[in-house]
Protein backbone atom coordinates (compact mmCIF):
# COMPACT_ATOMS: atom_id res chain seq x y z
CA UNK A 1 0.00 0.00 0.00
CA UNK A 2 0.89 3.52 -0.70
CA UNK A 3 3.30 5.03 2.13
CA UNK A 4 2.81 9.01 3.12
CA UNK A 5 5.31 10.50 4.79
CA UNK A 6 4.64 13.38 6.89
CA UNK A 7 7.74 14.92 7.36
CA UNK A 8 6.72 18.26 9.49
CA UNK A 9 5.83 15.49 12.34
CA UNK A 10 8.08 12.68 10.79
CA UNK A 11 5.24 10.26 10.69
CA UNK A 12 5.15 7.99 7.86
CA UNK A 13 1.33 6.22 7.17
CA UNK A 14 0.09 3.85 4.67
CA UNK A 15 -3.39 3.97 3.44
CA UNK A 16 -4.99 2.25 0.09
CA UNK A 17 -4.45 3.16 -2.57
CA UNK A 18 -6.40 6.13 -4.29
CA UNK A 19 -7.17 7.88 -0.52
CA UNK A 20 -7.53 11.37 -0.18
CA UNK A 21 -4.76 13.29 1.47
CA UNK A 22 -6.71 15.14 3.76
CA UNK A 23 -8.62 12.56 5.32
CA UNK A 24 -5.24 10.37 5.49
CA UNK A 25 -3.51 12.99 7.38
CA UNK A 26 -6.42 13.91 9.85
CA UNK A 27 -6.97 10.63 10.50
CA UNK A 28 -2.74 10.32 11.57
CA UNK A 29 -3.23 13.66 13.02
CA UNK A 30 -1.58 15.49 11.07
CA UNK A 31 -3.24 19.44 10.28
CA UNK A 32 -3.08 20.79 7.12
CA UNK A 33 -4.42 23.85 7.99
CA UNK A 34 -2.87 27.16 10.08
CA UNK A 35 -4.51 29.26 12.55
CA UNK A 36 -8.25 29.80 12.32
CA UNK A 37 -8.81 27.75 9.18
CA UNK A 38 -8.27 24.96 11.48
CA UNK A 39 -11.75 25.99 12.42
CA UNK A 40 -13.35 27.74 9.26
CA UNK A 41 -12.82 25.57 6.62
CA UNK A 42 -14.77 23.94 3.33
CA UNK A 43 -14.81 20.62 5.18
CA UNK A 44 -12.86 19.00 2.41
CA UNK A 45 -15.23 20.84 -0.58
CA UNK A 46 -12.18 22.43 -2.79
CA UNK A 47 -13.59 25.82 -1.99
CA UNK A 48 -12.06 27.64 0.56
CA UNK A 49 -8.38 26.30 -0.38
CA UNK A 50 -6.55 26.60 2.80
CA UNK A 51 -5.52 22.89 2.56
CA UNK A 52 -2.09 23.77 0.85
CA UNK A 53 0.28 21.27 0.95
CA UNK A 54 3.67 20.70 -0.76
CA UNK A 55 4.36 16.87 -2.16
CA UNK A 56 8.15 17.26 -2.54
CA UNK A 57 8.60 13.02 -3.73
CA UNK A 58 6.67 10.72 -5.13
CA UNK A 59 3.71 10.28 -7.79
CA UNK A 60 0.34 12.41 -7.64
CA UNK A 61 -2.21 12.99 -10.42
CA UNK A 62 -1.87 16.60 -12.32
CA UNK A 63 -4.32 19.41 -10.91
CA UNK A 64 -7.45 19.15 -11.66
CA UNK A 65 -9.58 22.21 -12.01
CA UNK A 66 -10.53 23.06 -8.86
CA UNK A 67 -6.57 23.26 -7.95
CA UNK A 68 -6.21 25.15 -11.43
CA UNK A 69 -9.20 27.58 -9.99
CA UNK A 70 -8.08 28.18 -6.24
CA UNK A 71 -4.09 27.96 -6.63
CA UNK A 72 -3.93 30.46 -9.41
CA UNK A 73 -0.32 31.99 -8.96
CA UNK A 74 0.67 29.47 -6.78
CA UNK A 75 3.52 26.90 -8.12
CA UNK A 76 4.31 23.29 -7.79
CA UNK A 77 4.82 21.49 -6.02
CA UNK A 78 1.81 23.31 -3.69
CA UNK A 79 -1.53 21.24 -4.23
CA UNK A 80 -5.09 20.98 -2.12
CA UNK A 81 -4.96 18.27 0.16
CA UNK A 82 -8.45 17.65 -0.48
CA UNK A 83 -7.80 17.04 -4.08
CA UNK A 84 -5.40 14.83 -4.39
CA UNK A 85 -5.19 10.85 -4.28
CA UNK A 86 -2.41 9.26 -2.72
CA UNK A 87 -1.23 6.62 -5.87
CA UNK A 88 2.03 6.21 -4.42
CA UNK A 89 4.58 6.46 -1.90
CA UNK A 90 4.57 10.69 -1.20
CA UNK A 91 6.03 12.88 1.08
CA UNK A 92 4.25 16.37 2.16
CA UNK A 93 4.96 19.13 4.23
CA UNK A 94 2.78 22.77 5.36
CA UNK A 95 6.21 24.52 5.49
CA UNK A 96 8.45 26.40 2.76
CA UNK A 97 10.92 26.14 4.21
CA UNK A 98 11.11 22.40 4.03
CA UNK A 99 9.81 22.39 0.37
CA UNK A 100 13.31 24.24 -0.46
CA UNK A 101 15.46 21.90 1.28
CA UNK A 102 13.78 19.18 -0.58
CA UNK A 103 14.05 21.26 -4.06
CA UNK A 104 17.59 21.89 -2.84
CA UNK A 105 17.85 18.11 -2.57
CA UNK A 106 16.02 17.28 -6.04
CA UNK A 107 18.32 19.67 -7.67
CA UNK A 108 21.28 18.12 -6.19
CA UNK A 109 19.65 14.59 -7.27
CA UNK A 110 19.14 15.55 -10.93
CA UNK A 111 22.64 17.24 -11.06
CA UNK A 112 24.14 13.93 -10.07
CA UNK A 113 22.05 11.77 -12.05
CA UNK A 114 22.80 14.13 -15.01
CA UNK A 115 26.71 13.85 -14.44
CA UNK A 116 26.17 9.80 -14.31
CA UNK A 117 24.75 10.08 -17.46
CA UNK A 118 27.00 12.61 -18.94
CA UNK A 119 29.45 10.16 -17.84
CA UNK A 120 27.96 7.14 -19.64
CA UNK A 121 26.99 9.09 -22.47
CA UNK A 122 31.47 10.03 -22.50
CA UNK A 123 32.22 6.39 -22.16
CA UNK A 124 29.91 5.44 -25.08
CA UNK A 125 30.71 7.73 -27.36
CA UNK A 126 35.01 7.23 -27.00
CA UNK A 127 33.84 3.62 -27.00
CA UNK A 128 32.00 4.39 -30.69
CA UNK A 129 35.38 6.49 -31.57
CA UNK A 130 37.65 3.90 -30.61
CA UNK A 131 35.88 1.25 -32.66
CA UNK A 132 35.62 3.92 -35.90
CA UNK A 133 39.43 4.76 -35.65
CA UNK A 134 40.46 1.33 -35.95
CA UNK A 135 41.21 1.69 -40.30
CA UNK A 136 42.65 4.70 -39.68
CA UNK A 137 45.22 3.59 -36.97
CA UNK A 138 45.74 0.51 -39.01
CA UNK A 139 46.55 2.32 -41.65
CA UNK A 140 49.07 4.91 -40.18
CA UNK A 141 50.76 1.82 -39.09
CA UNK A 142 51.19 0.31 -42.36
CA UNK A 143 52.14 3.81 -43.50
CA UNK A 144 55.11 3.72 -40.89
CA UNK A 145 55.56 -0.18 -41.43
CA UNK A 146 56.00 0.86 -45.13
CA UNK A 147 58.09 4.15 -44.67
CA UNK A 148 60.63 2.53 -42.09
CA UNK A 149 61.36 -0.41 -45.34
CA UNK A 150 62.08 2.65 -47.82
CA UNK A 151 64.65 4.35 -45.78
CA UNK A 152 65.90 0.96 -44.92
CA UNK A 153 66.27 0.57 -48.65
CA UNK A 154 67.91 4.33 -49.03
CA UNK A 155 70.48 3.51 -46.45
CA UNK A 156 71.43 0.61 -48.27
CA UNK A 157 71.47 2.28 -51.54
CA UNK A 158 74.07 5.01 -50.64
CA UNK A 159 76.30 3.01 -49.14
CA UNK A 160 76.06 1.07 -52.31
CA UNK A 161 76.76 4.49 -54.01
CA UNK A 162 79.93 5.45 -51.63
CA UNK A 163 81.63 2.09 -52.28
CA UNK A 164 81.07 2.52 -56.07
CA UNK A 165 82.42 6.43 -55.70
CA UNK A 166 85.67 4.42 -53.91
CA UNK A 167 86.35 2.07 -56.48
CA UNK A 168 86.89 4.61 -59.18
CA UNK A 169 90.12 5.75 -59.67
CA UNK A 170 91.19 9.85 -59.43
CA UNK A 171 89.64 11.75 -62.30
CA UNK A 172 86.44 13.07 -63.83
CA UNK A 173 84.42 10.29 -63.37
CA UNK A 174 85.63 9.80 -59.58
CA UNK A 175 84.15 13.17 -59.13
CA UNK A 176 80.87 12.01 -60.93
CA UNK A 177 80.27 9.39 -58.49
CA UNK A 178 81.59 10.79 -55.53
CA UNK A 179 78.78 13.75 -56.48
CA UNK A 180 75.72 11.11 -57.09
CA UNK A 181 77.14 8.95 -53.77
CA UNK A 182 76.56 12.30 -51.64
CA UNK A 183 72.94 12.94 -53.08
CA UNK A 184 71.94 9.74 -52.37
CA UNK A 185 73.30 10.18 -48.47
CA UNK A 186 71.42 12.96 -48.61
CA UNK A 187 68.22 11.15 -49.71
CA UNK A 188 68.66 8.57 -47.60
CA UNK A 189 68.78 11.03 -44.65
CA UNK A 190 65.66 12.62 -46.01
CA UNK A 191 63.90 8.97 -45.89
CA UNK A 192 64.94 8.47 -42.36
CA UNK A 193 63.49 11.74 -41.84
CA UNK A 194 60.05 11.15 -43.51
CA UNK A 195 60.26 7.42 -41.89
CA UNK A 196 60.94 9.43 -38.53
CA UNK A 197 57.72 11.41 -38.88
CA UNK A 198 55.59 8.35 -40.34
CA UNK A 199 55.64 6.83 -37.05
CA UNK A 200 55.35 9.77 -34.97
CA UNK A 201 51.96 10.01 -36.58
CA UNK A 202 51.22 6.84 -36.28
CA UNK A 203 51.84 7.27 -32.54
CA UNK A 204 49.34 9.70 -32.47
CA UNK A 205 46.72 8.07 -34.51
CA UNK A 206 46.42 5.52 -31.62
CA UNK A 207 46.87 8.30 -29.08
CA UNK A 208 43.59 9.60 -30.61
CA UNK A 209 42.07 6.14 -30.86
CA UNK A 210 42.41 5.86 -27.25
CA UNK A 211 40.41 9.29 -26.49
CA UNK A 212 37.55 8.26 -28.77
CA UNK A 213 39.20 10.83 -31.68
CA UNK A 214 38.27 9.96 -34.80
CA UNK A 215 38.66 13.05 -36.58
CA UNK A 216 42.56 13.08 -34.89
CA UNK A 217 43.06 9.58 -35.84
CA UNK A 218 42.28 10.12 -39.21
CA UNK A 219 43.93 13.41 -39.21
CA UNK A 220 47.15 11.65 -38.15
CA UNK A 221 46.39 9.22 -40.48
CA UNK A 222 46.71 11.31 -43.30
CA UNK A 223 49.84 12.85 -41.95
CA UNK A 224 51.41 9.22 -41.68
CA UNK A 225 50.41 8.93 -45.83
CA UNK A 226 52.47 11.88 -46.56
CA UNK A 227 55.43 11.19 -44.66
CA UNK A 228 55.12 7.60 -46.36
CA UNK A 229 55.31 9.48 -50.02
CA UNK A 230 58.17 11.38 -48.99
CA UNK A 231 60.29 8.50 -47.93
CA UNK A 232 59.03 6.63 -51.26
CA UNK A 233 60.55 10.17 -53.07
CA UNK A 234 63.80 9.66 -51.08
CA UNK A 235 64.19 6.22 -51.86
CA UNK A 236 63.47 6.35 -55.20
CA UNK A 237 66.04 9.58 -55.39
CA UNK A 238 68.82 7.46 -53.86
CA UNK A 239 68.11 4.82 -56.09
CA UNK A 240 68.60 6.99 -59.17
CA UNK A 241 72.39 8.53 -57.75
CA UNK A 242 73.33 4.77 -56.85
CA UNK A 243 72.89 4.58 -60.77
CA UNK A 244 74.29 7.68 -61.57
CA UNK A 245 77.20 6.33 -59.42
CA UNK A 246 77.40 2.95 -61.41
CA UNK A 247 77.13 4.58 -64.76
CA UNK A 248 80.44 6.78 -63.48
CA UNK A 249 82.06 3.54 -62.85
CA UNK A 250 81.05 1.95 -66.06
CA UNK A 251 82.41 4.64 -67.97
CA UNK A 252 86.00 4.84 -66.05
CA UNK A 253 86.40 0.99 -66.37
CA UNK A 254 88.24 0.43 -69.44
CA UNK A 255 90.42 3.24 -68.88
CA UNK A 256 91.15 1.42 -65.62
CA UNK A 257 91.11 -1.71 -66.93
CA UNK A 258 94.03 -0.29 -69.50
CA UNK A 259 96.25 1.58 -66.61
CA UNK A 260 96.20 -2.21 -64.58
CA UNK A 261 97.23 -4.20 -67.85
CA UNK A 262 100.03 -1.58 -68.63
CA UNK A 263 101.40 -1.55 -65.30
CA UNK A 264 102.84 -5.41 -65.49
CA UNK A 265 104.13 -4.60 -68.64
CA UNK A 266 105.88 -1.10 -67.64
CA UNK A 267 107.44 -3.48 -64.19
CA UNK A 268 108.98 -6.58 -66.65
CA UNK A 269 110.75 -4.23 -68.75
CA UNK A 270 112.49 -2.20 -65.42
CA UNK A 271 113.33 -6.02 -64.37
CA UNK A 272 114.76 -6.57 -67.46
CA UNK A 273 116.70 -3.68 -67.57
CA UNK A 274 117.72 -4.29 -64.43
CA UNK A 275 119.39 -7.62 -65.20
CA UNK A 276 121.16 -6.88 -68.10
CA UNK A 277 122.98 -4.20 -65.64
CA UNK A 278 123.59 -6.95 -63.30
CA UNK A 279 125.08 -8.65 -65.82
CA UNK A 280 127.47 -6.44 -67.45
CA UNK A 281 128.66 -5.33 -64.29
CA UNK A 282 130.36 -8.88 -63.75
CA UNK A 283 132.73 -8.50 -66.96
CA UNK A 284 133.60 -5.27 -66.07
CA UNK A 285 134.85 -6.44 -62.65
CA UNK A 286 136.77 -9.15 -64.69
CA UNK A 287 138.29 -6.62 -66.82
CA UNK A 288 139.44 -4.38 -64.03
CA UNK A 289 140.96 -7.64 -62.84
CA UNK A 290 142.89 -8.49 -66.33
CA UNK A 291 144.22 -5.06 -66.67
CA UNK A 292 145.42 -4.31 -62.72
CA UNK A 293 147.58 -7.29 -62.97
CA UNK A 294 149.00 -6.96 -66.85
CA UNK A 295 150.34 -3.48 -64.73
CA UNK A 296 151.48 -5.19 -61.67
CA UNK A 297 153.75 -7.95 -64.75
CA UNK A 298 154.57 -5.07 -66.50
CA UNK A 299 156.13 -3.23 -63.39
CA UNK A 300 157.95 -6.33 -61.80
C-alpha cells in the first residue's frame, strides 16, 4: 500500500491506494491547515483552499480544475490536500521552508544523475570512436611499417653508391660518383626523416584512438600517408644517384682496366733492364781484374 510521509511530524502512514490526502492525514493527526482555518474551513469541498500542501517526492495525479481555480499563482509542487489521491509512496509538508530543502535536494539529485549520465553518455561515445578509428590507426601503421622499409632501402642504396664512388680511380668520373654517392646520403637522410615522422603520426593516430578521436586519428592518419610518399621520393632519389654512381664507374672501367694491364708490362721491362745491368757489371769487374795485374807484370 501507498506510504505518506509526513515529514513536518516525521510520521510515515500507509493507506490504500487512491485515498484522499486530507482525510489520510487527519486521521494520523496530522493538520493541514494554520490558525483559524483549522476551524473555518470547506470541510474538504475544494472551496475555501486553505488545505495547501507541498508533495516534494513521489507520484500524484496533475491538478485538476478546482486546484487550477483556487491555486492560481501558486507553483508546484503546492496542491489541495483535499484534491489529491495518494497513488504512491509521497512525502508532504505545510512549510516552505522544508519544500526548499527538498528542491535543494532534487536539484542536487538531478545534477548527479545528469553527471552519471554525462558520464555514460562520454564512455559510449570514446567507446563508438575507438571502434571507428580502428582503419585509420591501421593504416598509419602500415604507413610507418611501409616508410621505415624505404629508408631501410635508401640507407642501403648510398652506401652502395659510396663504395662505387671508392672504387673509381682519381679523375672526372671519380668526381661524378663521388657527387651522385653524396645525393643519395642525402636522400637517404631525407627517408629516415620522412620514416621518422611516419611513425610519430602513427603514434598519435592511436593516441587519438584511445580518447575516442576519430577526426585526430584520421587526421594523423593522413599525416602518416604523406610522410610515407616522402620517404618513397627519397628512396626512389637514392636509387637513381646509386645509378648515376654505377654509370660513373662503367664509364672509367676500361680506362682502368688499361692503366692495370700496362702496369705489369711497364714493371717486366724495369726487371729486365735491371738484369742486363747486373750482368754487365760482372765482366767489367773481370776486366778491371785483367788489366790491374798486366800493370802489376809489366812493373815487376
Amino acid at each position: 500500500m501507498p506510504v505518506v510521509h509526513f515529514i513536518d511530524i516525521n510520521r510515515k502512514v500507509e493507506c490504500i491506494p487512491g485515498a484522499n490526502l486530507r482525510d489520510v492525514a487527519m486521521k494520523s493527526g496530522y493538520s493541514v491547515y494554520h490558525g483559524v482555518r483549522k476551524l473555518l474551513n470547506c470541510q474538504g469541498e475544494g472551496l475555501c483552499g486553505s488545505c495547501q500542501v507541498a508533495v516534494v517526492s513521489g507520484r500524484t495525479m496533475p491538478r485538476n480544475e478546482t486546484e487550477k481555480k483556487r491555486l492560481t499563482g501558486v507553483k508546484e509542487p503546492w496542491r489541495l490536500a483535499c484534491q489529491v489521491q495518494v497513488l504512491d509512496n509521497i512525502a508532504i509538508s505545510t512549510r516552505q521552508e522544508m519544500v526548499e530543502q527538498y528542491a535543494a535536494k532534487d536539484r542536487a539529485r538531478a545534477a548527479r544523475i545528469a553527471q552519471a549520465h554525462a558520464v555514460q553518455e562520454k564512455q559510449h561515445q570514446v567507446a563508438e570512436g575507438r571502434k571507428a578509428a580502428e582503419p585509420e590507426v591501421a593504416a598509419a601503421a602500415a604507413q610507418a611499417k611501409l616508410a621505415e622499409e624505404e629508408a631501410a632501402k635508401a640507407g642501403q642504396d648510398a652506401k652502395a653508391a659510396r663504395q662505387v664512388a671508392e672504387s673509381v680511380s682519381d679523375g672526372p668520373a671519380k668526381e661524378a660518383a663521388k657527387k651522385a654517392a653524396d645525393k643519395a646520403h642525402d636522400a637517404a637522410s631525407a627517408a629516415m626523416h620522412a620514416a621518422s615522422e611516419a611513425k610519430e603520426a602513427a603514434a598519435k593516430a592511436k593516441a587519438a584512438q584511445d580518447k575516442g578521436d576519430v577526426e585526430g586519428a584520421h587526421a594523423a592518419e593522413e599525416k602518416a600517408k604523406k610522410a610515407e610518399a616522402k620517404a618513397h621520393a627519397a628512396e626512389a632519389e637514392a636509387a637513381a644517384d646509386l645509378k648515376q654512381a654505377e654509370e660513373a664507374a662503367a664509364k672509367a672501367a676500361p680506362a682502368q682496366k688499361e692503366a692495370a694491364e700496362a702496369a705489369p708490362s711497364e714493371t717486366t721491362e724495369a726487371a729486365t733492364a735491371e738484369a742486363g745491368e747486373a750482368k754487365k757489371a760482372p765482366k767489367a769487374t773481370k776486366t778491371a781484374k785483367s788489366t790491374a795485374k798486366s800493370k802489376t807484370d809489366t812493373n815487376g
